[in-house]
PDB file of N, CA and C in Angstrom:
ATOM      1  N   UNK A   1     -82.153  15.616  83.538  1.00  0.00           N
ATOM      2  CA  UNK A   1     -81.367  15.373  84.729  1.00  0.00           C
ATOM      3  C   UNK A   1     -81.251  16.637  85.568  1.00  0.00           C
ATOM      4  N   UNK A   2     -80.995  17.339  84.944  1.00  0.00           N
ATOM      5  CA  UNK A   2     -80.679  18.958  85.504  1.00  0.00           C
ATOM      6  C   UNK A   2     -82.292  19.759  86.318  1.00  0.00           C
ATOM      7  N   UNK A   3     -83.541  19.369  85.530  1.00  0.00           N
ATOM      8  CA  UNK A   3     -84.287  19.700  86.132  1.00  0.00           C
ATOM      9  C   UNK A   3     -85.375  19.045  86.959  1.00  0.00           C
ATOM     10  N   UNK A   4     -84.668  17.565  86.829  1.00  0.00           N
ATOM     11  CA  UNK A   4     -85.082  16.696  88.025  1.00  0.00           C
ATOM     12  C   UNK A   4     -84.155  16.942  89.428  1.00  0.00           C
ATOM     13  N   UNK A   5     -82.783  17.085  89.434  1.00  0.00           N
ATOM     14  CA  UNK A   5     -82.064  17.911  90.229  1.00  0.00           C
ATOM     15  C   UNK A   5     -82.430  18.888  90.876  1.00  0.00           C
ATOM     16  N   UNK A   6     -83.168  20.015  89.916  1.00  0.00           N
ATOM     17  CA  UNK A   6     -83.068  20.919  90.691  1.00  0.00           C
ATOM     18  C   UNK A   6     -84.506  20.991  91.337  1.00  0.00           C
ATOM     19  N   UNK A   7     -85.470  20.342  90.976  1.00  0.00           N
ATOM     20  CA  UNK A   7     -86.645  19.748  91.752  1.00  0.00           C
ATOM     21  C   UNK A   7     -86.807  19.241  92.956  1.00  0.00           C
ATOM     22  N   UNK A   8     -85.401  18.533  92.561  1.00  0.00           N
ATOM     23  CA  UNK A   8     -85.461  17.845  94.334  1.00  0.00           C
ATOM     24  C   UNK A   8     -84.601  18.986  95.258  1.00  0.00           C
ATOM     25  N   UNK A   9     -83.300  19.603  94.623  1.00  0.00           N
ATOM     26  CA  UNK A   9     -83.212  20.786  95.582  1.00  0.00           C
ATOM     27  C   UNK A   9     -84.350  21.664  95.807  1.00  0.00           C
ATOM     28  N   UNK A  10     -85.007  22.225  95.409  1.00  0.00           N
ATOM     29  CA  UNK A  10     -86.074  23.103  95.585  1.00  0.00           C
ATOM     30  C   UNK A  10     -86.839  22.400  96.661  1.00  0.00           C
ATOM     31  N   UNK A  11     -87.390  21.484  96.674  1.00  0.00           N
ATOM     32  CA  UNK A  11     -88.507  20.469  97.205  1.00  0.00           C
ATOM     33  C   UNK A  11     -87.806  20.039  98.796  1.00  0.00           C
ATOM     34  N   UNK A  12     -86.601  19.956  98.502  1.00  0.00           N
ATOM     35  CA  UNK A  12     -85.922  19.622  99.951  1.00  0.00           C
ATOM     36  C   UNK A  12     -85.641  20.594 100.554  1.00  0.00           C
ATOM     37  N   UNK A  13     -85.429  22.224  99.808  1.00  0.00           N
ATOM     38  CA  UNK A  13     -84.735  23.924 100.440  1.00  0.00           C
ATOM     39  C   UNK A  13     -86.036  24.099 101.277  1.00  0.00           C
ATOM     40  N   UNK A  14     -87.425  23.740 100.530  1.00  0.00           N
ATOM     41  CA  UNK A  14     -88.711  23.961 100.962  1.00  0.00           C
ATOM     42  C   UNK A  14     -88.945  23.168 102.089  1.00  0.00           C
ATOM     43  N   UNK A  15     -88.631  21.788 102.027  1.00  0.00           N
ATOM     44  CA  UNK A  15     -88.875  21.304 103.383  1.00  0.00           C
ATOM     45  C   UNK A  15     -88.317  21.653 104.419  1.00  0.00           C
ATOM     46  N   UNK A  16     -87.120  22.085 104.603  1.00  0.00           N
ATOM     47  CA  UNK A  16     -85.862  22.725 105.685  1.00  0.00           C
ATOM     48  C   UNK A  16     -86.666  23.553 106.073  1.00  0.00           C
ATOM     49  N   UNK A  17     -86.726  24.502 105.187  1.00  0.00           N
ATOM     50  CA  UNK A  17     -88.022  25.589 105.460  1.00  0.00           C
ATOM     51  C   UNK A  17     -88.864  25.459 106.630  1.00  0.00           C
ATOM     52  N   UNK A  18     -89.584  24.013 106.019  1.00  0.00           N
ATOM     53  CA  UNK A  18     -90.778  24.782 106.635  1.00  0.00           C
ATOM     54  C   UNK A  18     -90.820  23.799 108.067  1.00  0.00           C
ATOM     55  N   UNK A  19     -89.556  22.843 108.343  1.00  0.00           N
ATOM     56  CA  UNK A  19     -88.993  22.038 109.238  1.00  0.00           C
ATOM     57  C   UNK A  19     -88.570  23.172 110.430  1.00  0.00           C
ATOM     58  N   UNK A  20     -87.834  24.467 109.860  1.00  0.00           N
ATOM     59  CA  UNK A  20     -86.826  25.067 110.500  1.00  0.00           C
ATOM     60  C   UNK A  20     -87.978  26.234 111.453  1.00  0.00           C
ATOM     61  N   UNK A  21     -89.349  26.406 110.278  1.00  0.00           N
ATOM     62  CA  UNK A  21     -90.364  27.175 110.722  1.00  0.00           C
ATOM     63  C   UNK A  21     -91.279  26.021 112.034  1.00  0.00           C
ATOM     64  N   UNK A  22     -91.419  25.017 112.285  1.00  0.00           N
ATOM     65  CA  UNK A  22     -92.299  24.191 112.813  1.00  0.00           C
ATOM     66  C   UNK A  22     -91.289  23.955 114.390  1.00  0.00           C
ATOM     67  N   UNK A  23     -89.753  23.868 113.980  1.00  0.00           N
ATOM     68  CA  UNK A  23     -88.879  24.127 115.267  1.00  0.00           C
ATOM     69  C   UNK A  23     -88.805  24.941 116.051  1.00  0.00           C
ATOM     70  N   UNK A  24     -88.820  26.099 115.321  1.00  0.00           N
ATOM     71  CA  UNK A  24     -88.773  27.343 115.950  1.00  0.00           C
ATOM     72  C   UNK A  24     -90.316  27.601 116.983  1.00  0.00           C
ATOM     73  N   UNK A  25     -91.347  26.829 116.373  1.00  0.00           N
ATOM     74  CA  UNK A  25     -92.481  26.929 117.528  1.00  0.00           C
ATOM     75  C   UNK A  25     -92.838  25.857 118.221  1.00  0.00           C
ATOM     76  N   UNK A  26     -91.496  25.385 118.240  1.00  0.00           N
ATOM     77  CA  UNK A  26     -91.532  24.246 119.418  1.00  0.00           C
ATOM     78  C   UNK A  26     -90.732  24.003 120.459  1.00  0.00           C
ATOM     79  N   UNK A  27     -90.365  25.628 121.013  1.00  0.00           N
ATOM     80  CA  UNK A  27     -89.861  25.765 121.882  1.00  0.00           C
ATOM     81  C   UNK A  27     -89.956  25.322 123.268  1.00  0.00           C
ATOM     82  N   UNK A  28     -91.399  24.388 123.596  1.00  0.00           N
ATOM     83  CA  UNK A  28     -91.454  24.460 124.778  1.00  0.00           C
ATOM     84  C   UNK A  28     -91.113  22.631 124.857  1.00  0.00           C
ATOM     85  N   UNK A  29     -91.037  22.312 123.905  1.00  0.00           N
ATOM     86  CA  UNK A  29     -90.723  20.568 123.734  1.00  0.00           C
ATOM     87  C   UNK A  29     -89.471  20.396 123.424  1.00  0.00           C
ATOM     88  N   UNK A  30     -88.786  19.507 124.198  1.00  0.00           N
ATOM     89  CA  UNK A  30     -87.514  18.842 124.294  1.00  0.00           C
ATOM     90  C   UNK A  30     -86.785  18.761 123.095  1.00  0.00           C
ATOM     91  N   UNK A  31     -85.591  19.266 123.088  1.00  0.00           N
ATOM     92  CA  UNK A  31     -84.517  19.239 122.261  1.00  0.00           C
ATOM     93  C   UNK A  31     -84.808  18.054 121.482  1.00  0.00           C
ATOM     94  N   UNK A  32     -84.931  16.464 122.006  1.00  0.00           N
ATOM     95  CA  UNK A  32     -85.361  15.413 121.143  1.00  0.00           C
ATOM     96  C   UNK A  32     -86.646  15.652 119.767  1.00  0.00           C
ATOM     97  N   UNK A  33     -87.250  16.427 120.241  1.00  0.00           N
ATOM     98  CA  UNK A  33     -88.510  16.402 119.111  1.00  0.00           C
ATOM     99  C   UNK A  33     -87.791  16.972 117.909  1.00  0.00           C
ATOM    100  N   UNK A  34     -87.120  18.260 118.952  1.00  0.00           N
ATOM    101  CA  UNK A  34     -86.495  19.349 117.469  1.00  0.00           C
ATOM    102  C   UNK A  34     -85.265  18.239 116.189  1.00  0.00           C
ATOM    103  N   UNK A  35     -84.895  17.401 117.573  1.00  0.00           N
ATOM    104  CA  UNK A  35     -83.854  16.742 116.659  1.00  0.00           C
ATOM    105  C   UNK A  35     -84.077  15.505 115.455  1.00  0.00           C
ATOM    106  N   UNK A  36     -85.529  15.273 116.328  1.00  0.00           N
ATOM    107  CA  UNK A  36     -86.033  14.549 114.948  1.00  0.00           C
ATOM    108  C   UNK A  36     -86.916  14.551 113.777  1.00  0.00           C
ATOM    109  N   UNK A  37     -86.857  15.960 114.249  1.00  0.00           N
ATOM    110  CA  UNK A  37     -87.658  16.794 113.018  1.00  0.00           C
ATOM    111  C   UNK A  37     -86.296  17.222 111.946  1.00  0.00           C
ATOM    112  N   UNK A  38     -85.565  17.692 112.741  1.00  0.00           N
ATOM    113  CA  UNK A  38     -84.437  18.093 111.348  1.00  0.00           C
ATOM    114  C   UNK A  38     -83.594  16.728 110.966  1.00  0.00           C
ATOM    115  N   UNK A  39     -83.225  15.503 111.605  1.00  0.00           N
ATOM    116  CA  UNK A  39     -83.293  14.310 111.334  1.00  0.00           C
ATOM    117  C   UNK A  39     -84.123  14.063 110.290  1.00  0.00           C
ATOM    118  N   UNK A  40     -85.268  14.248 109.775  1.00  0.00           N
ATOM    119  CA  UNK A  40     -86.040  14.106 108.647  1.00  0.00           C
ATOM    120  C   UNK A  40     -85.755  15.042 107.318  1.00  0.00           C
ATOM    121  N   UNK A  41     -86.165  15.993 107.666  1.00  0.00           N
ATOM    122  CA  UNK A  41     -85.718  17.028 107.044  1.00  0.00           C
ATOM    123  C   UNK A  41     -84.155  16.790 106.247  1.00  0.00           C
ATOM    124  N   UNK A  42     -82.822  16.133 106.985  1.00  0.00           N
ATOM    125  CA  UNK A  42     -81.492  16.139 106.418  1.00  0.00           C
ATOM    126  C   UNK A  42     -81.722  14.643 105.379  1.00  0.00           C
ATOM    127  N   UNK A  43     -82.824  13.755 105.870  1.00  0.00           N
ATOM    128  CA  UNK A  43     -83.115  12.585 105.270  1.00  0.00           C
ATOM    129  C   UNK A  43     -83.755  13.085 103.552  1.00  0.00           C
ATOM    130  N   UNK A  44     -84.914  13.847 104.012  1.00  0.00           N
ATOM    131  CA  UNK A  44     -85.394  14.363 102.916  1.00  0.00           C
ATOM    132  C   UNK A  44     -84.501  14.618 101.623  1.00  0.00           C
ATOM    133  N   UNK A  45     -82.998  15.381 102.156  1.00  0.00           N
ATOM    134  CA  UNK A  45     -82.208  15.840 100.789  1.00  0.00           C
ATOM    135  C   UNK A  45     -81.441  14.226 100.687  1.00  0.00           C
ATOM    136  N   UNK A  46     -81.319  13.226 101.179  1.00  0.00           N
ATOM    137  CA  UNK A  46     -80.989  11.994 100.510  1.00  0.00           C
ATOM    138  C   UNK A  46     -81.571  11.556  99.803  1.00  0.00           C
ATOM    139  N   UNK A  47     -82.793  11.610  99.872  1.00  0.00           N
ATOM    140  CA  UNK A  47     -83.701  10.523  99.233  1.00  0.00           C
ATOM    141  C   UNK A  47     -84.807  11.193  98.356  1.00  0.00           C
ATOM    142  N   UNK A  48     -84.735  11.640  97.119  1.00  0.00           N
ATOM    143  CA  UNK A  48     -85.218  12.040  96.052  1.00  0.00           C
ATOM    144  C   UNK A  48     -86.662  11.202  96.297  1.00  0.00           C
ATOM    145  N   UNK A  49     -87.389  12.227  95.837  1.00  0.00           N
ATOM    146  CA  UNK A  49     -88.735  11.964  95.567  1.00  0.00           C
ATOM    147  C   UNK A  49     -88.437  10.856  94.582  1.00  0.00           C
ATOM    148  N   UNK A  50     -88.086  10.967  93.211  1.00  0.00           N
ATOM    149  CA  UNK A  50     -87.994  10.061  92.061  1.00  0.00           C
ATOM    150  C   UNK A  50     -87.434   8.575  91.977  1.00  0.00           C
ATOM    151  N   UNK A  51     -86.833   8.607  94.000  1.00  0.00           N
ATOM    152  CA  UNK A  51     -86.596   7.216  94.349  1.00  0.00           C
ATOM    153  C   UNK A  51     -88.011   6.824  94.337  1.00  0.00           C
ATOM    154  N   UNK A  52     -88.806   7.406  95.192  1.00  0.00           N
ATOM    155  CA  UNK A  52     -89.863   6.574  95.375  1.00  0.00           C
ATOM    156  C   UNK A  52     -91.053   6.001  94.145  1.00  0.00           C
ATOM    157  N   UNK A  53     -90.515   6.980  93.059  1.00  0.00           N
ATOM    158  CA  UNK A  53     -91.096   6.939  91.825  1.00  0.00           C
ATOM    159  C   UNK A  53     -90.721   5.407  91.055  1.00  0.00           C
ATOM    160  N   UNK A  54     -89.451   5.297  91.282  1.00  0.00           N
ATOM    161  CA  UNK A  54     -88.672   3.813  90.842  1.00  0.00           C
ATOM    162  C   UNK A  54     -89.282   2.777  91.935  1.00  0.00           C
ATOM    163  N   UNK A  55     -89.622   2.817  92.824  1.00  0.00           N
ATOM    164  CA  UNK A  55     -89.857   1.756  93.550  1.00  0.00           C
ATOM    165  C   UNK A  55     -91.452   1.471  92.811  1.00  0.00           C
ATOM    166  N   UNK A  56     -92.137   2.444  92.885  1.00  0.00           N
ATOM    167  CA  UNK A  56     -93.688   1.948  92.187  1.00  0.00           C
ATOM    168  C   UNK A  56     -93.815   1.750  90.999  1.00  0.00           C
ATOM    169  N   UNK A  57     -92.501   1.906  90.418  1.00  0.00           N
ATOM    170  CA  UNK A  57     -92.238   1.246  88.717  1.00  0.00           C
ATOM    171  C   UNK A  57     -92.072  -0.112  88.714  1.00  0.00           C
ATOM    172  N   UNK A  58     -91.200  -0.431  90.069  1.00  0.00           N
ATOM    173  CA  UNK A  58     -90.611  -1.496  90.406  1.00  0.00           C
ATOM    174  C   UNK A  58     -91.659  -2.936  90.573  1.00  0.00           C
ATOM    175  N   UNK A  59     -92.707  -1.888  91.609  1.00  0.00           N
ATOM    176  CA  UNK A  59     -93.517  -2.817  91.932  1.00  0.00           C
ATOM    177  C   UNK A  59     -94.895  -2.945  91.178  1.00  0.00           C
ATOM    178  N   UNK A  60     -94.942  -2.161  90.087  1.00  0.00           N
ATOM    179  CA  UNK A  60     -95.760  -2.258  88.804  1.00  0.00           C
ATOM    180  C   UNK A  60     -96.210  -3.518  88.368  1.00  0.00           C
ATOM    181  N   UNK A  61     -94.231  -3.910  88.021  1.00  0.00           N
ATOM    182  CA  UNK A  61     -94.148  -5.333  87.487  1.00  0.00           C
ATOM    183  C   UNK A  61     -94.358  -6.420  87.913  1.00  0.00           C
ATOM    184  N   UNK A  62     -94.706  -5.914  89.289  1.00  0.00           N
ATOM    185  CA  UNK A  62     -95.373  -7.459  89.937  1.00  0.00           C
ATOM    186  C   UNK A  62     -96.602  -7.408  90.179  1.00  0.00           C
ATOM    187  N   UNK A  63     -97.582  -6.532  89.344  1.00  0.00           N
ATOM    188  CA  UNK A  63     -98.929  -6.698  89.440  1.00  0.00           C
ATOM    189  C   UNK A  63     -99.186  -6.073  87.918  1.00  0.00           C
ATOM    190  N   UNK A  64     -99.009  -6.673  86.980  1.00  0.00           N
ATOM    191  CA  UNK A  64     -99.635  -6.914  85.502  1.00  0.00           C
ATOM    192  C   UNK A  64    -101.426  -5.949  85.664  1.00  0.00           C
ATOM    193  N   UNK A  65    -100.953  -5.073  84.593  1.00  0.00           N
ATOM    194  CA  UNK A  65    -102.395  -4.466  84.050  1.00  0.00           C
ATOM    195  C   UNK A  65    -102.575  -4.926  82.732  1.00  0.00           C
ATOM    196  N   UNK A  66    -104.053  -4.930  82.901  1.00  0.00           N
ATOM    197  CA  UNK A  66    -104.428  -5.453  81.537  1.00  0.00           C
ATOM    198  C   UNK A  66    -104.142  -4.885  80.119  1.00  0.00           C
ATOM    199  N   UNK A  67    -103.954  -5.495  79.578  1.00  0.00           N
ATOM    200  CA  UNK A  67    -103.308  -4.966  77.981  1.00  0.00           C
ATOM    201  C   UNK A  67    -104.212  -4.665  77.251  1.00  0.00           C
ATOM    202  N   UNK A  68    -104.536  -3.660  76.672  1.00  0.00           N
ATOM    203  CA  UNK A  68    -105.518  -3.634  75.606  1.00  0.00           C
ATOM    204  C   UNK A  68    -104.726  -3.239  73.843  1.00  0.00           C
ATOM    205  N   UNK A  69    -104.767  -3.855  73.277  1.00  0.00           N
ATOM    206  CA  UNK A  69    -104.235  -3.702  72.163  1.00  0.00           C
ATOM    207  C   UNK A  69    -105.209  -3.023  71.158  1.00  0.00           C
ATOM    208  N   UNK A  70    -104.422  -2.023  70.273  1.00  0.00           N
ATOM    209  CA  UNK A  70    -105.299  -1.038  69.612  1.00  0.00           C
ATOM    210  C   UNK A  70    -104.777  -0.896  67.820  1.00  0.00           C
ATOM    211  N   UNK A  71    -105.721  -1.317  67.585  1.00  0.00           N
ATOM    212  CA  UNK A  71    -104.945  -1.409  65.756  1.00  0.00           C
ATOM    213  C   UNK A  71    -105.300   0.029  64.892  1.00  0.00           C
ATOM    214  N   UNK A  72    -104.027   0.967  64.543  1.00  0.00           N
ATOM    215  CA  UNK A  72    -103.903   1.654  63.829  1.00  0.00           C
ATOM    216  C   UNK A  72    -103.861   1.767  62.151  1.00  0.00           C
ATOM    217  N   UNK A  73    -104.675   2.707  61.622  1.00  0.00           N
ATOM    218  CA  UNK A  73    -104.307   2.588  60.587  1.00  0.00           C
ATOM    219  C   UNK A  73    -103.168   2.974  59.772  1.00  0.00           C
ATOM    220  N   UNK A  74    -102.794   2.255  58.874  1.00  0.00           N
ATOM    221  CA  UNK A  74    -101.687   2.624  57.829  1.00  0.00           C
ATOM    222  C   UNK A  74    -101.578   4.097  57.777  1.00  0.00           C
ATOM    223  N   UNK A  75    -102.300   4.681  56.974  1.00  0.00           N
ATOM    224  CA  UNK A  75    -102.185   6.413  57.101  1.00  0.00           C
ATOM    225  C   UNK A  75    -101.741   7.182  58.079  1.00  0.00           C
ATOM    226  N   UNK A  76    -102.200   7.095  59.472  1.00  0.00           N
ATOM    227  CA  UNK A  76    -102.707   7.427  60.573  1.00  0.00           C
ATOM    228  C   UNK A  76    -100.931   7.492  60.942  1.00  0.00           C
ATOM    229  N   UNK A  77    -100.488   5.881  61.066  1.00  0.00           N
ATOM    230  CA  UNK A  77     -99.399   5.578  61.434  1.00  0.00           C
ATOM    231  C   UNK A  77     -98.102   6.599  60.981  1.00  0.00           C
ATOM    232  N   UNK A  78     -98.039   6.169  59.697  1.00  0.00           N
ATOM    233  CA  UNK A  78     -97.684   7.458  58.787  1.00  0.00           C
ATOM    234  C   UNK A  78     -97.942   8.363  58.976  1.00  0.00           C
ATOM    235  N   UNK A  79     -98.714   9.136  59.276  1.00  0.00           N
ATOM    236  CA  UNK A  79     -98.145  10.542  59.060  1.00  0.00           C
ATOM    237  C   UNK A  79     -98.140  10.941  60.775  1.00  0.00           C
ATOM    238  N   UNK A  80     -97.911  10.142  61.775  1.00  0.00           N
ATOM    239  CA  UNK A  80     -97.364  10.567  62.829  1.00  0.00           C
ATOM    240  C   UNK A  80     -96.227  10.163  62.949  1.00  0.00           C
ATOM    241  N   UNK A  81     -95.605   9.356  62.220  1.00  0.00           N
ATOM    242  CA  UNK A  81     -93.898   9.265  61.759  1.00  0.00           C
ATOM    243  C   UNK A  81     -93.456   9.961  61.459  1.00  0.00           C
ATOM    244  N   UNK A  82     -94.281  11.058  60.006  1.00  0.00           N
ATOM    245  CA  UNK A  82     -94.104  11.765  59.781  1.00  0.00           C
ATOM    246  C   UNK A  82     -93.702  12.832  59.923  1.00  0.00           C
ATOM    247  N   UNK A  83     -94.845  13.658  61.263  1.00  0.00           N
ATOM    248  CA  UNK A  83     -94.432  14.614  62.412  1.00  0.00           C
ATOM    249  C   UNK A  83     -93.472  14.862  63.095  1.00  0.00           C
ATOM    250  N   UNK A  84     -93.432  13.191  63.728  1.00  0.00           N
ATOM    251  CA  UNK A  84     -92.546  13.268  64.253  1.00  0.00           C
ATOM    252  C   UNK A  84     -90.569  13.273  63.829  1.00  0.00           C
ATOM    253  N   UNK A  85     -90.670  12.594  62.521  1.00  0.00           N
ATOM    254  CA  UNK A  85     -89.811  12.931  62.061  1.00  0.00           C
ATOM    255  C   UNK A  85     -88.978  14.036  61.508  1.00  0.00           C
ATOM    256  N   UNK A  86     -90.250  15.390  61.148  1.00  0.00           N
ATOM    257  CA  UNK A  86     -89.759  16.185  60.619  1.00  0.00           C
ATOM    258  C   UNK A  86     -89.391  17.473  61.863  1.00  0.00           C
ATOM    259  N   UNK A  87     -89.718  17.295  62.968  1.00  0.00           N
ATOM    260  CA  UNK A  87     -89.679  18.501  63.936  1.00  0.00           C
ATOM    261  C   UNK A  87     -88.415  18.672  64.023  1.00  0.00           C
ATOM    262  N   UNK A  88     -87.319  19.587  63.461  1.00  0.00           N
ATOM    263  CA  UNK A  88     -86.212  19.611  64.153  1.00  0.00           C
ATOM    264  C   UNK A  88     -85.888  20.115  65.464  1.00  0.00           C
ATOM    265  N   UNK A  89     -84.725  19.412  65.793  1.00  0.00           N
ATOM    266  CA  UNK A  89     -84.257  19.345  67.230  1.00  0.00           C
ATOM    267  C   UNK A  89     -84.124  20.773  68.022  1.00  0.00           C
ATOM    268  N   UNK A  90     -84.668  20.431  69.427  1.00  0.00           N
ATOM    269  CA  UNK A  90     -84.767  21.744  69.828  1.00  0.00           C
ATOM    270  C   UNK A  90     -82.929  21.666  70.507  1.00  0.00           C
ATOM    271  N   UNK A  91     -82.676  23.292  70.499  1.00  0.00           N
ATOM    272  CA  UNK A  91     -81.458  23.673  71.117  1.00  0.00           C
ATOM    273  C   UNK A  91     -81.161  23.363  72.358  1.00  0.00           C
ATOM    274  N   UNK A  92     -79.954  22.920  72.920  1.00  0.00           N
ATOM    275  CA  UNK A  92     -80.303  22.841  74.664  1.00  0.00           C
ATOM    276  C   UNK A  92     -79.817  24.776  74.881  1.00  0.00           C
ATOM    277  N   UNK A  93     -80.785  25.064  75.382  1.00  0.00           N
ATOM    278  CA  UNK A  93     -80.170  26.422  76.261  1.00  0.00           C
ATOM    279  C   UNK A  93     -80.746  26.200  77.849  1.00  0.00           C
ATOM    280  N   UNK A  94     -80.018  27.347  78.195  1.00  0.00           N
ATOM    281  CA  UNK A  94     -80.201  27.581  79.460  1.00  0.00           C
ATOM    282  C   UNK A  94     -81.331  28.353  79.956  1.00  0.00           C
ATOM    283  N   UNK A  95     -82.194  28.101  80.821  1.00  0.00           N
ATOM    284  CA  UNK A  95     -83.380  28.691  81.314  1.00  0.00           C
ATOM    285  C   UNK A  95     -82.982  29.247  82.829  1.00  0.00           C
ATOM    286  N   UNK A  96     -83.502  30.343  83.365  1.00  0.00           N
ATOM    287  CA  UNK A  96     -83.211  31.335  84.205  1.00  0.00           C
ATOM    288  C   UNK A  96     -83.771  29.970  85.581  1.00  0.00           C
ATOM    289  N   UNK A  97     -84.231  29.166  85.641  1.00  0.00           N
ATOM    290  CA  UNK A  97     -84.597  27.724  86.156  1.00  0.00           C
ATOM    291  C   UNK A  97     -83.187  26.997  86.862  1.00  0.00           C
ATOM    292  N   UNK A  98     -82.724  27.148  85.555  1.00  0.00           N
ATOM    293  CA  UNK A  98     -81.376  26.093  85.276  1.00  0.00           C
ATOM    294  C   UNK A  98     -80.095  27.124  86.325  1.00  0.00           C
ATOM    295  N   UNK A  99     -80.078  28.317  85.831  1.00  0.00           N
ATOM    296  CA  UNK A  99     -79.339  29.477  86.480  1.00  0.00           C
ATOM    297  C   UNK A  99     -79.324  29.545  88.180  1.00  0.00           C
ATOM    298  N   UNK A 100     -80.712  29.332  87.875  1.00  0.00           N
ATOM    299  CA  UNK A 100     -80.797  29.842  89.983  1.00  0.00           C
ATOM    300  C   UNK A 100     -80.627  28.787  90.567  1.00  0.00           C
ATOM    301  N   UNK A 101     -80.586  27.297  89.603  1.00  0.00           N
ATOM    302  CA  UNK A 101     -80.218  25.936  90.254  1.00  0.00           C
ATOM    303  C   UNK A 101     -78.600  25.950  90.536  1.00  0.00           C
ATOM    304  N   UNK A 102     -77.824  26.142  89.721  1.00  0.00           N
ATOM    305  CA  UNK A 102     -76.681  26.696  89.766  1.00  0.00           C
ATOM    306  C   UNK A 102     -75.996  27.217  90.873  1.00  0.00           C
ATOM    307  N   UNK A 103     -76.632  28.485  90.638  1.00  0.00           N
ATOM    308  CA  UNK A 103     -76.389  29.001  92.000  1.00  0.00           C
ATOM    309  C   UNK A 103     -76.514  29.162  92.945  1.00  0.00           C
ATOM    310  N   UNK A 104     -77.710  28.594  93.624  1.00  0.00           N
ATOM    311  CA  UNK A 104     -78.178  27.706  94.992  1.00  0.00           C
ATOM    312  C   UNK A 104     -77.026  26.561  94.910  1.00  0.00           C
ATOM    313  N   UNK A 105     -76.665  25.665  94.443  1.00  0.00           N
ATOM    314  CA  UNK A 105     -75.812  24.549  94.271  1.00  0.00           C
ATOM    315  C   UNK A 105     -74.183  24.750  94.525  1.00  0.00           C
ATOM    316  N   UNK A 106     -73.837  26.278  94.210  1.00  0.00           N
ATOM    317  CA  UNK A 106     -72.342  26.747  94.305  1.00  0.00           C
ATOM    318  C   UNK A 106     -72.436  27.393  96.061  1.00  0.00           C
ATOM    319  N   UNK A 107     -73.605  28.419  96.106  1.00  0.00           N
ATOM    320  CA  UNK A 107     -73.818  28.755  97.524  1.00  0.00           C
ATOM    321  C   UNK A 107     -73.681  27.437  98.499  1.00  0.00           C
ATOM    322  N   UNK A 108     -73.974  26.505  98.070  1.00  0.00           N
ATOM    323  CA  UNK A 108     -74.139  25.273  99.283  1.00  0.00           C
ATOM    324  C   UNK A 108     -72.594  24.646  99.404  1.00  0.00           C
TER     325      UNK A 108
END
């Protein structure tokens, strides 16, 4: 959650960016253009990329891919239970990622 969050802040700080850079050289065109360029840009931080990710999940299910079914062996099966059973759990810590998300997030 935290670093799908801070994906889309990053991804939207970047678009402002480069919205705020494309305004600035469009000085000689009407206040309207500028306004619907940052009109997009303020849209951008509503609407998460990972919405649009759910919508083509969405619409997945209304167009069926073919199934191919694949038979494993006994062993095989086993001992990737196995694996997977024995990895113990990783720690949650904090990554210097997580930090600067933070604090971009308190600055705002």
């Amino acid at each position: 959650m935290t670093l799908a969050l801070a994906r889309h802040l990053a991804d939207s700080t970047a678009f402002a960016l480069f919205i705020g850079l494309i305004c600035l050289s469009m000085k000689r065109h009407g206040p309207a253009a500028r306004y619907a360029l940052w009109l997009i840009a303020a849209a951008k931080f509503l609407v998460p990329v990972v919405f649009f990710f759910w919508i083509g999940e969405s619409l997945r299910a209304l167009f069926p891919a073919a199934r191919v079914q694949v038979s494993v062996p006994a062993e095989v099966s086993e001992w990737i239970m196995a694996t997977a059973v024995s990895a113990p759990p990783k720690a949650a810590t904090m990554t210097w990622f997580d930090l600067l998300t933070m604090v971009w997030a308190i600055g705002i």
